[in-house]
PDB file of N, CA and C in Angstrom:
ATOM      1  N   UNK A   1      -9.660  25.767 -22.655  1.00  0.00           N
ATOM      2  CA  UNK A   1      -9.589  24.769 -21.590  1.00  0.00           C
ATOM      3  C   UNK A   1     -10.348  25.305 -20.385  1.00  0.00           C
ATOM      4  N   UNK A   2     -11.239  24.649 -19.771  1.00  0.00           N
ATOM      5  CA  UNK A   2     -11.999  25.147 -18.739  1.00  0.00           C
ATOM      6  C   UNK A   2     -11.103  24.928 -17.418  1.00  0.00           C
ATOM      7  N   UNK A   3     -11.768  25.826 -16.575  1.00  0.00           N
ATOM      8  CA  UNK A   3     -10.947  25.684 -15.282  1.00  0.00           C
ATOM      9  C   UNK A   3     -10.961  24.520 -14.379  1.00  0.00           C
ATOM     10  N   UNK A   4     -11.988  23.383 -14.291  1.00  0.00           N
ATOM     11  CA  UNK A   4     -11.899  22.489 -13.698  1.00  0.00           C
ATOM     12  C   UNK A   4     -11.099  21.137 -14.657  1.00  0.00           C
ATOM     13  N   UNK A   5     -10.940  21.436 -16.081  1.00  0.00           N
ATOM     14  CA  UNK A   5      -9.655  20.511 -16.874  1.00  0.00           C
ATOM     15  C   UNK A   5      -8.172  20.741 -16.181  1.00  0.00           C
ATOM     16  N   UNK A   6      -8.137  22.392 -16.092  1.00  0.00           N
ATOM     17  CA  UNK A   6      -6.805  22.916 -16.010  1.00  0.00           C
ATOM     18  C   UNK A   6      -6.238  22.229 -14.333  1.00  0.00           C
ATOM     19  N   UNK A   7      -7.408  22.576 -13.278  1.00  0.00           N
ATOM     20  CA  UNK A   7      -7.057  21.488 -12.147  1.00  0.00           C
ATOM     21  C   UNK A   7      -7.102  20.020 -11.771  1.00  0.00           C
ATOM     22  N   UNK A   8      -7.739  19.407 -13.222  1.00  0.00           N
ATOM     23  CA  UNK A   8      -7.476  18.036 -13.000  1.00  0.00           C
ATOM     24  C   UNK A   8      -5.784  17.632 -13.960  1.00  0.00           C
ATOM     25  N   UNK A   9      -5.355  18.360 -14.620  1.00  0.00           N
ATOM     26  CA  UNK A   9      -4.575  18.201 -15.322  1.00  0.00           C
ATOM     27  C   UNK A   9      -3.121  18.369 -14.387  1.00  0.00           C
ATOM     28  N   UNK A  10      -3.799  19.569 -13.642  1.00  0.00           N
ATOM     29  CA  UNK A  10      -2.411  19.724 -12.364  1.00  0.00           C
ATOM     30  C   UNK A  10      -2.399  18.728 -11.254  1.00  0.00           C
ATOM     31  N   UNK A  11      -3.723  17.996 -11.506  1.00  0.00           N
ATOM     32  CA  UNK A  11      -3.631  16.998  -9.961  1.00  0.00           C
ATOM     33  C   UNK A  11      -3.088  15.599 -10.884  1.00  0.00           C
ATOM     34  N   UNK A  12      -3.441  15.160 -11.953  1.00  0.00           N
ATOM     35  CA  UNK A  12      -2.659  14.067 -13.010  1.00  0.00           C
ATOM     36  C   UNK A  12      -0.734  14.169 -12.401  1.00  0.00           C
ATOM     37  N   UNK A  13      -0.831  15.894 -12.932  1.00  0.00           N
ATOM     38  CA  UNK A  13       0.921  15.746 -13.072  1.00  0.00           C
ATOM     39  C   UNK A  13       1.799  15.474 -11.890  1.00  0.00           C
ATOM     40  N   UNK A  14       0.848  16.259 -10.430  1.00  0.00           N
ATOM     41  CA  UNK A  14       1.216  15.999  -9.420  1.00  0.00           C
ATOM     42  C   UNK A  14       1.496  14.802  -9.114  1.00  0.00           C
ATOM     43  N   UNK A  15       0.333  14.217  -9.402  1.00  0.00           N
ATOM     44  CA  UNK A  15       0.413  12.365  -8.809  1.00  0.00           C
ATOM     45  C   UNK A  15       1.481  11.889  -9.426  1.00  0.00           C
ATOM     46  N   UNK A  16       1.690  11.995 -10.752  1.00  0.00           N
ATOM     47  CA  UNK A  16       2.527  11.357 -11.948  1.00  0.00           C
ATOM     48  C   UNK A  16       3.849  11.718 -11.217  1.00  0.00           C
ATOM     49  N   UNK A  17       4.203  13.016 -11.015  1.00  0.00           N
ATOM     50  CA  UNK A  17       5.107  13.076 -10.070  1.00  0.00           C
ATOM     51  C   UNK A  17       5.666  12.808  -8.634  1.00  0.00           C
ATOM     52  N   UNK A  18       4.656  12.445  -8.008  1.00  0.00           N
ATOM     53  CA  UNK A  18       4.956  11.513  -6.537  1.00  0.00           C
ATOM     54  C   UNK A  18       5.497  10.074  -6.648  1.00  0.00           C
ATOM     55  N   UNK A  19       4.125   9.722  -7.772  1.00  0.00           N
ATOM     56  CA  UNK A  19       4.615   7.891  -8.258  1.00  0.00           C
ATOM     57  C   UNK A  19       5.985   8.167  -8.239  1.00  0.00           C
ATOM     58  N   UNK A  20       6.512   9.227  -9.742  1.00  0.00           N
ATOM     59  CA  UNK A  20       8.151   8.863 -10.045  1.00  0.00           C
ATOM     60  C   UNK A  20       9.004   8.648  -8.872  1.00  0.00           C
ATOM     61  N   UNK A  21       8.684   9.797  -7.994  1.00  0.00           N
ATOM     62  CA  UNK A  21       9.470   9.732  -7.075  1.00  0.00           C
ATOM     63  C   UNK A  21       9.397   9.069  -5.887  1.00  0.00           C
ATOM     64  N   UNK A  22       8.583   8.441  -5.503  1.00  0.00           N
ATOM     65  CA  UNK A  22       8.394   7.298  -5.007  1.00  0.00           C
ATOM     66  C   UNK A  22       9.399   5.898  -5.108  1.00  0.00           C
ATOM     67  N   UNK A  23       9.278   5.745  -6.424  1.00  0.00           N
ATOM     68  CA  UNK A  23       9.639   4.851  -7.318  1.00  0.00           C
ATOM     69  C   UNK A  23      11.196   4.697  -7.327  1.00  0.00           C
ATOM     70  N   UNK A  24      11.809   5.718  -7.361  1.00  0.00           N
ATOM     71  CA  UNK A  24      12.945   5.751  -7.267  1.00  0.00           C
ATOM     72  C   UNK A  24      13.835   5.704  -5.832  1.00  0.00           C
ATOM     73  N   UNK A  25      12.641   5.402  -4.315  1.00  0.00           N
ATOM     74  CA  UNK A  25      13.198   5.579  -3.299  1.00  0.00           C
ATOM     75  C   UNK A  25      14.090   4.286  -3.096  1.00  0.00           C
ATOM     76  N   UNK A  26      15.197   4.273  -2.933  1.00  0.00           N
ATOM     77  CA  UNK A  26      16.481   3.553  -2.838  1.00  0.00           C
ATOM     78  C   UNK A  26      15.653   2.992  -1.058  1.00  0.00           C
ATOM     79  N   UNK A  27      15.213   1.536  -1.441  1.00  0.00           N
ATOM     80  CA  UNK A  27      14.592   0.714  -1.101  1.00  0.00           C
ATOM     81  C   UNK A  27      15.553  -0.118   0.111  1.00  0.00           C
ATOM     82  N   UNK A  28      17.023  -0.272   0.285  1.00  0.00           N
ATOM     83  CA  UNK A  28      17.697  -0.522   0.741  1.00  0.00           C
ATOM     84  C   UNK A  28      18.262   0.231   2.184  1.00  0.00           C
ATOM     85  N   UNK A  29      17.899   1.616   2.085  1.00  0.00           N
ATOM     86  CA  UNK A  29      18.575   2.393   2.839  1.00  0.00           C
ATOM     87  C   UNK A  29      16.726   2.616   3.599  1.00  0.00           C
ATOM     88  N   UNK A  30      15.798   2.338   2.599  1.00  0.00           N
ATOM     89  CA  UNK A  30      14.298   2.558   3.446  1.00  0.00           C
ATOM     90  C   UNK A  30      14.377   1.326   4.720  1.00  0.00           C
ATOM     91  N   UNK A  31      14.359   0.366   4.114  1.00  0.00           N
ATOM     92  CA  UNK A  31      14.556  -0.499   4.746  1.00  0.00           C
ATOM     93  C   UNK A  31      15.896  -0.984   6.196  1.00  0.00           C
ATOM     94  N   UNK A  32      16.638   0.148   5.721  1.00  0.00           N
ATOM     95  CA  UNK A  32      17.856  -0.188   7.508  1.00  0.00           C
ATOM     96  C   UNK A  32      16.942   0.948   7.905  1.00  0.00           C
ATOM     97  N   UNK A  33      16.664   1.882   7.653  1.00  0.00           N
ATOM     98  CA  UNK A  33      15.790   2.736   8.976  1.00  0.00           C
ATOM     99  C   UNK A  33      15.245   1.774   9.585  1.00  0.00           C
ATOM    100  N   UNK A  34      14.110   1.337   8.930  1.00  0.00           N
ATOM    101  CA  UNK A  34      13.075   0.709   9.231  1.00  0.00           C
ATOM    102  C   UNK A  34      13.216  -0.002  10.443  1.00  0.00           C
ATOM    103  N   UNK A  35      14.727  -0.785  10.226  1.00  0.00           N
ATOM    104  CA  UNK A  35      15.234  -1.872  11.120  1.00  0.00           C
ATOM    105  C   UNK A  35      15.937  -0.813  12.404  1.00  0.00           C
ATOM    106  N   UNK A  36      16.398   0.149  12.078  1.00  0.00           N
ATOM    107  CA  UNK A  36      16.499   0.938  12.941  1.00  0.00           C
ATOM    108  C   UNK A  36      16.353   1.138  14.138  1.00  0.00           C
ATOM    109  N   UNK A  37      15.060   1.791  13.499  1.00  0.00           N
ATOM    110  CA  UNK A  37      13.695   2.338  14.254  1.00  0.00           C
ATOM    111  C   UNK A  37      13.338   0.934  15.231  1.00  0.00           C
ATOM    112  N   UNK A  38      13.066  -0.594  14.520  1.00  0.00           N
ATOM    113  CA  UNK A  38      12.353  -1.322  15.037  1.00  0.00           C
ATOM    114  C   UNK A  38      13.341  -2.203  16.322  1.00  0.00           C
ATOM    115  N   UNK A  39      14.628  -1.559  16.132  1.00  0.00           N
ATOM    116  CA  UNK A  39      15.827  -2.167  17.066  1.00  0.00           C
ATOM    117  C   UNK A  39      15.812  -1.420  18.548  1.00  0.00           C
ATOM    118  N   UNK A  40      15.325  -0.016  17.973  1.00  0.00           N
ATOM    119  CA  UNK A  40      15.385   0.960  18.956  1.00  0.00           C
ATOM    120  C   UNK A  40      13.889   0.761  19.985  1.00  0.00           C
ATOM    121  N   UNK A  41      12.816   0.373  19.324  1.00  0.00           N
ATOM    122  CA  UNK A  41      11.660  -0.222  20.043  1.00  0.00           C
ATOM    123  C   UNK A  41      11.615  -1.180  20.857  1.00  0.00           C
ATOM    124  N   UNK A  42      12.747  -2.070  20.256  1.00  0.00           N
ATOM    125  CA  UNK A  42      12.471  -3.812  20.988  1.00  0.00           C
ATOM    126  C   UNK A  42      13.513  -3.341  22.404  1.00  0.00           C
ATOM    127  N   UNK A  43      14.414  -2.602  21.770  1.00  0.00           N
ATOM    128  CA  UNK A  43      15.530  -2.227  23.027  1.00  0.00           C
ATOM    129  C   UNK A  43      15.221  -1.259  23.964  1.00  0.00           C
ATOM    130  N   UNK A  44      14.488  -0.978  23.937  1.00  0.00           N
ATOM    131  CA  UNK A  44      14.007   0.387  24.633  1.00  0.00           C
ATOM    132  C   UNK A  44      14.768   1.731  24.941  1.00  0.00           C
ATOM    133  N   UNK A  45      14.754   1.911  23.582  1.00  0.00           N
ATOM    134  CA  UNK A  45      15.847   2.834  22.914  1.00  0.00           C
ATOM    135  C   UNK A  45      14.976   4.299  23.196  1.00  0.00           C
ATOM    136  N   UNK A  46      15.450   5.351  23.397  1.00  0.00           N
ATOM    137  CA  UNK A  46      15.013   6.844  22.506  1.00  0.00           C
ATOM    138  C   UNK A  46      15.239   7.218  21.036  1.00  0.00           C
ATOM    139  N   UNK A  47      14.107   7.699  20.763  1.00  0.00           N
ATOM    140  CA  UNK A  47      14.539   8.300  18.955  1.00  0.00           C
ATOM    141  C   UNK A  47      14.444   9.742  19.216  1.00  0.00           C
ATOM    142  N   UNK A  48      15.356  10.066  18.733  1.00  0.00           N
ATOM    143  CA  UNK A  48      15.405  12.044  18.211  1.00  0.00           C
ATOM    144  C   UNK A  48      14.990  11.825  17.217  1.00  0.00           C
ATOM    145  N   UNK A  49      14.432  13.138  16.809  1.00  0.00           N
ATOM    146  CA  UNK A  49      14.468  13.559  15.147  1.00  0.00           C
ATOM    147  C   UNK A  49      14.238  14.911  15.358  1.00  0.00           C
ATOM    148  N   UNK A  50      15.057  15.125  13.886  1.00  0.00           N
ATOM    149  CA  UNK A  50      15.221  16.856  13.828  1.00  0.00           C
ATOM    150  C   UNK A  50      14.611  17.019  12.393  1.00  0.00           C
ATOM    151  N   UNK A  51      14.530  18.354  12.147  1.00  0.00           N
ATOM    152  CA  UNK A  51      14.692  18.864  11.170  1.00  0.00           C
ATOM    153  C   UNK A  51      14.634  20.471  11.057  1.00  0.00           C
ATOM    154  N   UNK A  52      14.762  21.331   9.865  1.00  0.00           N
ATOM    155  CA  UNK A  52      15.039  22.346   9.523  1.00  0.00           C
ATOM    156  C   UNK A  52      13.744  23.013   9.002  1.00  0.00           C
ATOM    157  N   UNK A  53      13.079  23.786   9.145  1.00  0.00           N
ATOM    158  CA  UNK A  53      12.045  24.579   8.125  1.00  0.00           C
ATOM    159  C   UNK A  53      11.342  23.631   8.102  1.00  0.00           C
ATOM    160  N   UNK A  54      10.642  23.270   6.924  1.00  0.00           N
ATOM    161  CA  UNK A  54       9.980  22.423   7.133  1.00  0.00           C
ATOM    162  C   UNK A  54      10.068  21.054   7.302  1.00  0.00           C
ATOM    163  N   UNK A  55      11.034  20.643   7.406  1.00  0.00           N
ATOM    164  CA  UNK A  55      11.291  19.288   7.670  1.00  0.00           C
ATOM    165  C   UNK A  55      11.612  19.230   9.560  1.00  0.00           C
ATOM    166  N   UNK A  56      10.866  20.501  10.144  1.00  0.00           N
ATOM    167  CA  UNK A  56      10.792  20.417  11.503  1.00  0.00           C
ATOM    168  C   UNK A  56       9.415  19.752  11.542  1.00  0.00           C
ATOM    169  N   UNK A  57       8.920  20.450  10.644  1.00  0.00           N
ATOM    170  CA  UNK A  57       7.659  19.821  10.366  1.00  0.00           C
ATOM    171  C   UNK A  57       6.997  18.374  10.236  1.00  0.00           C
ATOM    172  N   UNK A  58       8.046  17.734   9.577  1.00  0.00           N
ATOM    173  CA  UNK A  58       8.025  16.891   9.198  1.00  0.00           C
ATOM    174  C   UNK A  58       8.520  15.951  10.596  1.00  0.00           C
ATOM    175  N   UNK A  59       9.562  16.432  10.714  1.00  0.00           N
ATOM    176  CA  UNK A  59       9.894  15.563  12.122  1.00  0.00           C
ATOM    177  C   UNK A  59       8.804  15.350  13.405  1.00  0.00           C
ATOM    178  N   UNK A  60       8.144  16.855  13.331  1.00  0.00           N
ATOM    179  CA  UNK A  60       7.230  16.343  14.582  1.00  0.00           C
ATOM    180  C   UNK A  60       5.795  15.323  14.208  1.00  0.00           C
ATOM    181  N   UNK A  61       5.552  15.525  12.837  1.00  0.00           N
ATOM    182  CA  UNK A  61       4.565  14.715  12.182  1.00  0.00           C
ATOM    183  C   UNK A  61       4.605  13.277  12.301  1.00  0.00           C
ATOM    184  N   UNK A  62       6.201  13.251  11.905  1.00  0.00           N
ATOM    185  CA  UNK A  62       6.550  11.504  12.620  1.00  0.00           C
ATOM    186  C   UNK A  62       6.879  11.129  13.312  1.00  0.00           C
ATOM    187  N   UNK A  63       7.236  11.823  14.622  1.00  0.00           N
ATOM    188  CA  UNK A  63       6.840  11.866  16.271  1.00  0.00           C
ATOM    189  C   UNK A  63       5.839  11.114  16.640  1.00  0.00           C
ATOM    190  N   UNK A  64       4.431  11.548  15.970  1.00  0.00           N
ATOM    191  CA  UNK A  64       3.665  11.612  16.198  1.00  0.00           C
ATOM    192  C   UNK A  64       3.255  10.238  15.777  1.00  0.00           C
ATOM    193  N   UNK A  65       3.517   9.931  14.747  1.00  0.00           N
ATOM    194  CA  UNK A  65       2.978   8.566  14.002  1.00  0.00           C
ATOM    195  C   UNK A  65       4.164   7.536  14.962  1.00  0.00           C
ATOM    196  N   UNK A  66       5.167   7.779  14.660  1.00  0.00           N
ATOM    197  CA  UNK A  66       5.466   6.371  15.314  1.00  0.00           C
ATOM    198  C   UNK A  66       5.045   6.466  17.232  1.00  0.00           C
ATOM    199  N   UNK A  67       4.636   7.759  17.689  1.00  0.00           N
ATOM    200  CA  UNK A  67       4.247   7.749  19.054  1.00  0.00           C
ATOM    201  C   UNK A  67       2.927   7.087  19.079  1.00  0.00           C
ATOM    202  N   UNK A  68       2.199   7.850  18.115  1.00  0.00           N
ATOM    203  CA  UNK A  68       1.025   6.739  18.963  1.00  0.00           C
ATOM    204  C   UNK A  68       0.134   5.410  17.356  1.00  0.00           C
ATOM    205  N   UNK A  69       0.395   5.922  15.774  1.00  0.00           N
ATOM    206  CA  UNK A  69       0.082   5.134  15.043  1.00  0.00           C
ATOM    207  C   UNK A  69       0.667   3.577  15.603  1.00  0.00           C
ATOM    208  N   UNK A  70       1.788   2.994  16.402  1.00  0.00           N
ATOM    209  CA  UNK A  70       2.681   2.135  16.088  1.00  0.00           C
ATOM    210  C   UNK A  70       2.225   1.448  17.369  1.00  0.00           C
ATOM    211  N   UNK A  71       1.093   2.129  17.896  1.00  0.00           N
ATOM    212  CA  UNK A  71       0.514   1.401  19.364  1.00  0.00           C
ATOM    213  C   UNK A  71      -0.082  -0.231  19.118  1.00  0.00           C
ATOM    214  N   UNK A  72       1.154  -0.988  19.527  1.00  0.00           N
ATOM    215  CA  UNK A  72       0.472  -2.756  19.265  1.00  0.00           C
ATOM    216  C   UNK A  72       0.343  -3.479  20.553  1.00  0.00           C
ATOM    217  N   UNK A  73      -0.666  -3.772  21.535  1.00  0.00           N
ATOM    218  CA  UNK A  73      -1.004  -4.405  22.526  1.00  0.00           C
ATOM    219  C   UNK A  73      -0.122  -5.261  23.001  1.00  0.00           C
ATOM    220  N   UNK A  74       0.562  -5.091  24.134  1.00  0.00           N
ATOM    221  CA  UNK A  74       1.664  -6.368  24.605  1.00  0.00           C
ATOM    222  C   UNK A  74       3.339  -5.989  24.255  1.00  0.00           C
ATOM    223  N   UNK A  75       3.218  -4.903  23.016  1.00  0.00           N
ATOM    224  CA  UNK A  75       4.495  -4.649  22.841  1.00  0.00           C
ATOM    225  C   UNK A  75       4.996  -3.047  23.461  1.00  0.00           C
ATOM    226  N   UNK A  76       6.315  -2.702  23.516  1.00  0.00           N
ATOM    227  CA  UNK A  76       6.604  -1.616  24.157  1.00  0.00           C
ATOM    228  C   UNK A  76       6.245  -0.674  23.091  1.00  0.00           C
ATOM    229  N   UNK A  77       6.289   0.662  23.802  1.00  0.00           N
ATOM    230  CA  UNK A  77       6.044   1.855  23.139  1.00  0.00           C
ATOM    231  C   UNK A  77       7.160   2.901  22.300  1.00  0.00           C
ATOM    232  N   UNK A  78       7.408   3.382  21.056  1.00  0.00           N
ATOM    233  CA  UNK A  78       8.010   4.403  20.847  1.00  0.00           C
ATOM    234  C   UNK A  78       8.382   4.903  21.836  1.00  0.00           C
ATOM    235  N   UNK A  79       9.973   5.711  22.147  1.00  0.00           N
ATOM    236  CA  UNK A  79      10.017   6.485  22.877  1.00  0.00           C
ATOM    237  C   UNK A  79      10.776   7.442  22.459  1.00  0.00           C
ATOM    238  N   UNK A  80       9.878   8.458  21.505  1.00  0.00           N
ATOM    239  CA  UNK A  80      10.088   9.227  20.351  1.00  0.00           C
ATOM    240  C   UNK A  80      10.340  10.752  20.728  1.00  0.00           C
ATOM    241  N   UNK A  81      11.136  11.377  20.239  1.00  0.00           N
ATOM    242  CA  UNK A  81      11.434  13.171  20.695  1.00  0.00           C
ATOM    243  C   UNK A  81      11.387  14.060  19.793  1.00  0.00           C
ATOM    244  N   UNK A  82      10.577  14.939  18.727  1.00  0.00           N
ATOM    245  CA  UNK A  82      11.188  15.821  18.280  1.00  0.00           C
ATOM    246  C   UNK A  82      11.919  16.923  18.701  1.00  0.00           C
ATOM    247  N   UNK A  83      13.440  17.140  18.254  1.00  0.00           N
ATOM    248  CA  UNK A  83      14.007  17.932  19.217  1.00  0.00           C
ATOM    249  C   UNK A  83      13.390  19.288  18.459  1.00  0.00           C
ATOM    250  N   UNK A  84      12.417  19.323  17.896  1.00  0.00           N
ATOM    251  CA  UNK A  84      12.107  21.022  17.456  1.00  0.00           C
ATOM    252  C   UNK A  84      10.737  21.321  17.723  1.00  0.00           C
ATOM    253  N   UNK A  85      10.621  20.383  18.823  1.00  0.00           N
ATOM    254  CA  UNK A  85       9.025  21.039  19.326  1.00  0.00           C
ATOM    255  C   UNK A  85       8.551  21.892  20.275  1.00  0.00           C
ATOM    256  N   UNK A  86      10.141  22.472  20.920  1.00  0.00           N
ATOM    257  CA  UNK A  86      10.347  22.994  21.984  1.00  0.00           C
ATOM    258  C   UNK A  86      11.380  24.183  21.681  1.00  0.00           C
ATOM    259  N   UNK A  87      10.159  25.578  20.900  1.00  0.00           N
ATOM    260  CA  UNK A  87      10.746  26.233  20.017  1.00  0.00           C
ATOM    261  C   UNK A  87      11.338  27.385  20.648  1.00  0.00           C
ATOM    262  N   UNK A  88      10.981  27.341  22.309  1.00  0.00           N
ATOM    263  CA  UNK A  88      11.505  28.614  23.311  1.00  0.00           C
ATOM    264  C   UNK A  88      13.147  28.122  23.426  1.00  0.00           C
ATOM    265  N   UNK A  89      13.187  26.666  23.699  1.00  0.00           N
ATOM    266  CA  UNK A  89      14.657  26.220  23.882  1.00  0.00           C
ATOM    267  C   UNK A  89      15.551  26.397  22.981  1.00  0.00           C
ATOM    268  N   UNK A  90      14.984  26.431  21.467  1.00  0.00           N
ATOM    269  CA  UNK A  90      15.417  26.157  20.224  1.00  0.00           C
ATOM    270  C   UNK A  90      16.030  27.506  20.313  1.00  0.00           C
ATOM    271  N   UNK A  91      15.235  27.903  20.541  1.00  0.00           N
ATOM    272  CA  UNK A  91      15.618  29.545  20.061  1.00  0.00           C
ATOM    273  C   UNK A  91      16.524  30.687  20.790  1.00  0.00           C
ATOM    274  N   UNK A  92      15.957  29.966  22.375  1.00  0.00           N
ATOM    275  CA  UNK A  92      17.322  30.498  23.733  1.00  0.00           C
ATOM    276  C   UNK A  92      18.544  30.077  22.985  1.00  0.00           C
ATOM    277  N   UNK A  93      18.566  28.737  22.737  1.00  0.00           N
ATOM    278  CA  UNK A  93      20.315  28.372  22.300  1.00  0.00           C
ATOM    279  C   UNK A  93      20.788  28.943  21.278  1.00  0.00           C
ATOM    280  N   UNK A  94      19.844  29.389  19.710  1.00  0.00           N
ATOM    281  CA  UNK A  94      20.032  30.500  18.827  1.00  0.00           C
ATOM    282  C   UNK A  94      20.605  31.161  19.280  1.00  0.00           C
ATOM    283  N   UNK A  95      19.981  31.883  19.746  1.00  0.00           N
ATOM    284  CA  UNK A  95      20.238  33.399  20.217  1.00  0.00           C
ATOM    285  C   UNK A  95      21.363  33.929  21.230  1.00  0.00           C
ATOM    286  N   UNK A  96      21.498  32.850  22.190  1.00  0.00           N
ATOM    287  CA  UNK A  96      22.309  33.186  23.351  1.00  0.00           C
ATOM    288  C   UNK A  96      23.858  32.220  22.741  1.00  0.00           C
ATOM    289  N   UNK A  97      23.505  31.576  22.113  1.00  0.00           N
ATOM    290  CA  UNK A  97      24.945  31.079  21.870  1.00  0.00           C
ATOM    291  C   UNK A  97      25.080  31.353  19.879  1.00  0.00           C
ATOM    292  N   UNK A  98      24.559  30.311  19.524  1.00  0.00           N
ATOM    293  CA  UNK A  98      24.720  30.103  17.717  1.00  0.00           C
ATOM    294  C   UNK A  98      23.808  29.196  17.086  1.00  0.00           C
ATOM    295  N   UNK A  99      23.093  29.407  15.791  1.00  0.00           N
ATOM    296  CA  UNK A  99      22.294  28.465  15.292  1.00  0.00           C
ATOM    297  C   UNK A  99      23.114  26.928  15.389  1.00  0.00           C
ATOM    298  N   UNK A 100      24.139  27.342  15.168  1.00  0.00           N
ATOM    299  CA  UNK A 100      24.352  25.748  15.142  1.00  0.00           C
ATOM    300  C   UNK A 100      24.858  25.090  16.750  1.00  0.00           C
ATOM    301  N   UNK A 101      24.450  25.120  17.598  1.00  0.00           N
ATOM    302  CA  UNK A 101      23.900  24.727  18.934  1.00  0.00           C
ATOM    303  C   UNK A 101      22.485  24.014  18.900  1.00  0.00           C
ATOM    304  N   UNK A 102      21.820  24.644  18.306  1.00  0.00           N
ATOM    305  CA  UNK A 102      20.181  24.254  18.809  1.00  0.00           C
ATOM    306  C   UNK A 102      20.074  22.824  19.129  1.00  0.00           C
ATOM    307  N   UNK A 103      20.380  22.189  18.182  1.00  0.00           N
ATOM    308  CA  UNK A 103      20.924  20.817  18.115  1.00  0.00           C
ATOM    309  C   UNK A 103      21.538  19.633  19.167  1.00  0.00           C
ATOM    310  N   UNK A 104      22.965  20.401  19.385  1.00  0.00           N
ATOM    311  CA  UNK A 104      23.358  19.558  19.955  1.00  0.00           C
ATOM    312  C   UNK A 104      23.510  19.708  21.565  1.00  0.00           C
ATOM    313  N   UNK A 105      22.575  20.410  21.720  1.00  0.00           N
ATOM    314  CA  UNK A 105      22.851  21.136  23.208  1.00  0.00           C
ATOM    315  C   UNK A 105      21.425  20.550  24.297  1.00  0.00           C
TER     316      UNK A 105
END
């Protein structure tokens, strides 16, 4: 098997594996975020989002998208926070008190 089979064969299984799981996203619970999110816009709400390791990651990524992807002329703006983008604070409250502070403090 040559080496450029062996990496199309891993990019097949990959995909094959996103579809599945895709597929299986419980469509119901996607959808009340959604409404969520879009309750918290019309109201002129704040959104947090957190996350852990990499799903800090993830949180500031979609900071980012609903901060400025969701920009529609005439309507209000996201007013979006990742609370883990502010990793000196994160880490004062670690340290000086307990990981599980970072959060809610």
């Amino acid at each position: 098997m040559s080496k450029s089979k062996s990496i199309a064969d891993t990019i097949r299984t990959y995909t094959k594996e996103v579809s599945a799981t895709l597929a299986q996203l419980p469509i119901g619970s996607v959808q009340q975020i959604v409404e969520t999110l879009e309750a918290a816009l019309v109201n002129n709400k704040q959104v947090f989002l957190i996350g852990n390791g990499g799903s800090a990651a993830t949180a500031s990524h979609f900071a980012c998208d609903l901060a400025k992807s969701t920009i529609t002329p005439g309507r209000p703006r996201f007013k979006v926070i990742p609370l883990t983008d502010n990793m000196p604070l994160l880490s004062a409250w670690a340290n000086d008190t307990a990981y599980e502070n970072v959060f809610s403090e």
